[in-house]
C-alpha atoms as a PDB file:
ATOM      1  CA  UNK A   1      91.002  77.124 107.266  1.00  0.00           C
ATOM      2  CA  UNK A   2      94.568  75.502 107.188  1.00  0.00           C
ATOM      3  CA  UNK A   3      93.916  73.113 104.645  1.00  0.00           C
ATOM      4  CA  UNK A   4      92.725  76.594 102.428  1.00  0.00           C
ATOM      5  CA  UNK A   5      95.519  77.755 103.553  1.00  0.00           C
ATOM      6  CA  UNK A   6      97.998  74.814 102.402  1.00  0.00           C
ATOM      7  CA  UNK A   7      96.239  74.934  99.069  1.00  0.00           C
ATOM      8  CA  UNK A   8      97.001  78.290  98.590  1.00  0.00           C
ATOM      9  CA  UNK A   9     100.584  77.966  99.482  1.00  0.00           C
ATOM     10  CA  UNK A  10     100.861  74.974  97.164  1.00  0.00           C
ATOM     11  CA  UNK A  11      99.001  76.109  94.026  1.00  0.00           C
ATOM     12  CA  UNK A  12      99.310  80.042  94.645  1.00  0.00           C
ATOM     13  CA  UNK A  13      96.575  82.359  93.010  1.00  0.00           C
ATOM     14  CA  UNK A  14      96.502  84.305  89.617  1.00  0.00           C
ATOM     15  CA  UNK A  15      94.100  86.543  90.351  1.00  0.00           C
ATOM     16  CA  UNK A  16      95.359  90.237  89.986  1.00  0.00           C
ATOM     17  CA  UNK A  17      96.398  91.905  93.320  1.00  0.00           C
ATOM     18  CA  UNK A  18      96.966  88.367  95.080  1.00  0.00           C
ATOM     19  CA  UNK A  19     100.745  88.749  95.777  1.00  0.00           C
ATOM     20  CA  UNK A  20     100.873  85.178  97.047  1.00  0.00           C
ATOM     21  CA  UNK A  21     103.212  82.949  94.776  1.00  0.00           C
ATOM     22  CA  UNK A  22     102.990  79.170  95.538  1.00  0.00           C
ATOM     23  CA  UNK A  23     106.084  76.831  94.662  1.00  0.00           C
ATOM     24  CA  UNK A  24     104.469  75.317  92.013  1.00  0.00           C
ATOM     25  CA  UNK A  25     104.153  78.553  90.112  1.00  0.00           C
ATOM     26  CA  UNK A  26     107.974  79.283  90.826  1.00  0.00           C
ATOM     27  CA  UNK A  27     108.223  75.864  89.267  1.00  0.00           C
ATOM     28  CA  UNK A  28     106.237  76.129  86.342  1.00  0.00           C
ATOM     29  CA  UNK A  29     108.207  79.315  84.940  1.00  0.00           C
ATOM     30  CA  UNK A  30     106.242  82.016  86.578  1.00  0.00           C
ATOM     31  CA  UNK A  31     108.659  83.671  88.370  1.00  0.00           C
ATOM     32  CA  UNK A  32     108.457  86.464  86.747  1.00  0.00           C
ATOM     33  CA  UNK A  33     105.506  87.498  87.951  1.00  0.00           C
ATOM     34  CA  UNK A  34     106.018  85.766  91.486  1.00  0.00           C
ATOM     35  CA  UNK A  35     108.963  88.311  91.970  1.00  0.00           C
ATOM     36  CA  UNK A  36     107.984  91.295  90.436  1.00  0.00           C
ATOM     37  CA  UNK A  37     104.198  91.423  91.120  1.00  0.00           C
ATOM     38  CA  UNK A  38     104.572  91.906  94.973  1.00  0.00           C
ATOM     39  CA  UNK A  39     107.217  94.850  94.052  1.00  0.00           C
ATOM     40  CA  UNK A  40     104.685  96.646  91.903  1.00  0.00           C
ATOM     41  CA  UNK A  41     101.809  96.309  94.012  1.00  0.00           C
ATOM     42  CA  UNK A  42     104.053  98.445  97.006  1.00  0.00           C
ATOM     43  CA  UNK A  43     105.867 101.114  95.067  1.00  0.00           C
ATOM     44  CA  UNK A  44     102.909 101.692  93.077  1.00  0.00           C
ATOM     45  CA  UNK A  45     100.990 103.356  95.141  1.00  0.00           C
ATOM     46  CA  UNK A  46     103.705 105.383  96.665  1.00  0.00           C
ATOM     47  CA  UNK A  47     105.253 106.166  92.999  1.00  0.00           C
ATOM     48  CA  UNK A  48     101.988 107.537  92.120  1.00  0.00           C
ATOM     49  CA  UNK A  49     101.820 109.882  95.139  1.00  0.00           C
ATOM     50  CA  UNK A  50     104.929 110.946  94.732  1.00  0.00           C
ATOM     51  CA  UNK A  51     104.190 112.240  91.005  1.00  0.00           C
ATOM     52  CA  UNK A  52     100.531 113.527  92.379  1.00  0.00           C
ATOM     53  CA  UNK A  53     102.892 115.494  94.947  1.00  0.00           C
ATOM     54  CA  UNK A  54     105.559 117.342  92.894  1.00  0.00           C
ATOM     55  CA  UNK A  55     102.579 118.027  89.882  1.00  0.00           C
ATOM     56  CA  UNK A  56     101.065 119.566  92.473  1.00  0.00           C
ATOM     57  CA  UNK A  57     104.325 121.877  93.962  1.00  0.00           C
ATOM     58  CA  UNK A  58     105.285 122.357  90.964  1.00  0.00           C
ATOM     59  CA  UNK A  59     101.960 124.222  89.714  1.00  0.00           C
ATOM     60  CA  UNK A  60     102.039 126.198  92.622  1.00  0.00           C
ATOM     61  CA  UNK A  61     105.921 127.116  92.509  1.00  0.00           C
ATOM     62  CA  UNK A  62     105.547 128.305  89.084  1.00  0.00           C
ATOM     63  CA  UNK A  63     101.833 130.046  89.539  1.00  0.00           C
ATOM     64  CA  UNK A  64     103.592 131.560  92.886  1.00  0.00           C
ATOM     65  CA  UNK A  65     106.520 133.506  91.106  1.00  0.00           C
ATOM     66  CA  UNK A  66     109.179 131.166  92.332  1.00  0.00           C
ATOM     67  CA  UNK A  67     108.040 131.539  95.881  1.00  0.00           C
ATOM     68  CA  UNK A  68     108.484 128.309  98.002  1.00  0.00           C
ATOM     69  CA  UNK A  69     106.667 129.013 101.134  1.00  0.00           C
ATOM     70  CA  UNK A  70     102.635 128.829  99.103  1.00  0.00           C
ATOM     71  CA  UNK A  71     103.626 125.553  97.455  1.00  0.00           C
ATOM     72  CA  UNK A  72     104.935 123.957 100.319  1.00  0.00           C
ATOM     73  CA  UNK A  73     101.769 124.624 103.387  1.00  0.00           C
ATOM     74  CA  UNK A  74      99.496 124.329 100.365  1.00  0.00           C
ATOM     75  CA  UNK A  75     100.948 121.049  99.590  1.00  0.00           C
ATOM     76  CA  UNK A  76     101.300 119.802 103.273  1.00  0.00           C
ATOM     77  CA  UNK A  77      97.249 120.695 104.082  1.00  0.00           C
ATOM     78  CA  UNK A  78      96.237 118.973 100.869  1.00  0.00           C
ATOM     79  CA  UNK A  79      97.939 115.868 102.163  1.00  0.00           C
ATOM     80  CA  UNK A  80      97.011 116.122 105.664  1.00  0.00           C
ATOM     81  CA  UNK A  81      93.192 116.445 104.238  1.00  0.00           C
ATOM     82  CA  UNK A  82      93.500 113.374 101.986  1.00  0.00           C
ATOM     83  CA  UNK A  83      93.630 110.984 104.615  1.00  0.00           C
ATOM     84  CA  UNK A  84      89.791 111.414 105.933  1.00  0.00           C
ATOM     85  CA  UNK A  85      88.730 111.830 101.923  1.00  0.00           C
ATOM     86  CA  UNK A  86      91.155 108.488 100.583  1.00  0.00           C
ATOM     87  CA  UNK A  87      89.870 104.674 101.098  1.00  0.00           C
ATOM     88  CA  UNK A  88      91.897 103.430 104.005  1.00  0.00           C
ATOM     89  CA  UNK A  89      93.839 101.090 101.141  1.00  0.00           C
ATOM     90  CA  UNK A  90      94.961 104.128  99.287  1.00  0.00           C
ATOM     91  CA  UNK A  91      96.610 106.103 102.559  1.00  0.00           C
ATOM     92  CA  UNK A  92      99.841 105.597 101.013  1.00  0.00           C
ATOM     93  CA  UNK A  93      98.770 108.408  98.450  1.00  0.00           C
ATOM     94  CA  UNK A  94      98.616 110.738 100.875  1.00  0.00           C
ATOM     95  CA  UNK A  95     101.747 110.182 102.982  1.00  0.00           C
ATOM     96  CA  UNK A  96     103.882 110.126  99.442  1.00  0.00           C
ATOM     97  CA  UNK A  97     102.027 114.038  99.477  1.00  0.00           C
ATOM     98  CA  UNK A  98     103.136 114.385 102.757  1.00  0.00           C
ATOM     99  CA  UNK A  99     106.496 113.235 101.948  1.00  0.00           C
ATOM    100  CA  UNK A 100     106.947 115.636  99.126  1.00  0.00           C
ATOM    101  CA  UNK A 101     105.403 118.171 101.345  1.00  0.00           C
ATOM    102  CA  UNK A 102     108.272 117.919 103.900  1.00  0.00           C
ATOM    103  CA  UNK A 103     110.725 117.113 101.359  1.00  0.00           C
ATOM    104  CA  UNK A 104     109.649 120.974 100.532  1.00  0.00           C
ATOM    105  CA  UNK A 105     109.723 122.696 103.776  1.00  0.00           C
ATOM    106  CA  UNK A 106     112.606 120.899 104.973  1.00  0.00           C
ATOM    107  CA  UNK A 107     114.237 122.753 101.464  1.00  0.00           C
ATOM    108  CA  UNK A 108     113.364 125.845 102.524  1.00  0.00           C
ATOM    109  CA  UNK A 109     114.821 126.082 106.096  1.00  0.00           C
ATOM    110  CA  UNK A 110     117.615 125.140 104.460  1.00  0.00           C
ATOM    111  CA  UNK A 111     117.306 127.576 102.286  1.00  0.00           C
ATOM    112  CA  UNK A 112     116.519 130.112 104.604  1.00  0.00           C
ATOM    113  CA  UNK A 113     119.458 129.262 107.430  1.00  0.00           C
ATOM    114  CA  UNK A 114     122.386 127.332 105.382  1.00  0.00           C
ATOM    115  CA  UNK A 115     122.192 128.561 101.612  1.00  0.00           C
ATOM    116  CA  UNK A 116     121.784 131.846 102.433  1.00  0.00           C
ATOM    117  CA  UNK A 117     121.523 133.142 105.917  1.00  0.00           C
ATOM    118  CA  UNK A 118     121.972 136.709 105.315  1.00  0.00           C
ATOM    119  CA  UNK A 119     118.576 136.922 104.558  1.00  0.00           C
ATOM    120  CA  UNK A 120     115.449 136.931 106.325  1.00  0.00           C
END
């Protein structure tokens, strides 16, 4: 297992989604994709919820009138049902939803209380 190990760490793997960069491929010119592979493979999946988030509160903000308050709970139980439905590898998905979910009601008590508080 440690001399698999070594090997790995030595010659490093070009097989797509392997994020492990040995020093020879550093050496060889590869950086490139030693330093920008590991980056993709995180944001990615979190960049792509993020879009799959605001499409979605966006559809509902402008089917709802300008109303914030459908968008937002629909938004929040569609990412709090993902989780069960998504591979375990792909939870990220659904907390980027959930971010853009709380992003959104966090907007509206703001908008309720500090923009304009004369309302209610």
């Amino acid at each position: 297992m440690i001399d698999s190990f070594i090997a790995q760490l030595n010659n490093g793997s070009k097989y797509s989604g392997d994020t492990s960069c040995g020093i020879n491929r550093w050496i060889t010119g590869d950086w490139h994709t030693c330093l920008f592979e590991p980056i993709t493979a995180l944001v990615g999946e979190a960049t792509f919820g993020v879009l799959i988030g605001i499409g979605i509160y966006a559809s509902l903000y402008l089917a709802g009138g300008g109303r914030t308050t459908t968008p937002t709970v629909v938004t929040i139980l569609l990412a709090t049902s993902m989780f069960p439905v998504l591979p375990s590898g792909f939870n990220g998905i659904a907390w980027s939803v959930l971010l853009v979910g709380a992003a959104a009601s966090m907007l509206q008590v703001l908008q309720k209380y500090v923009l304009s508080p004369a309302t209610t």
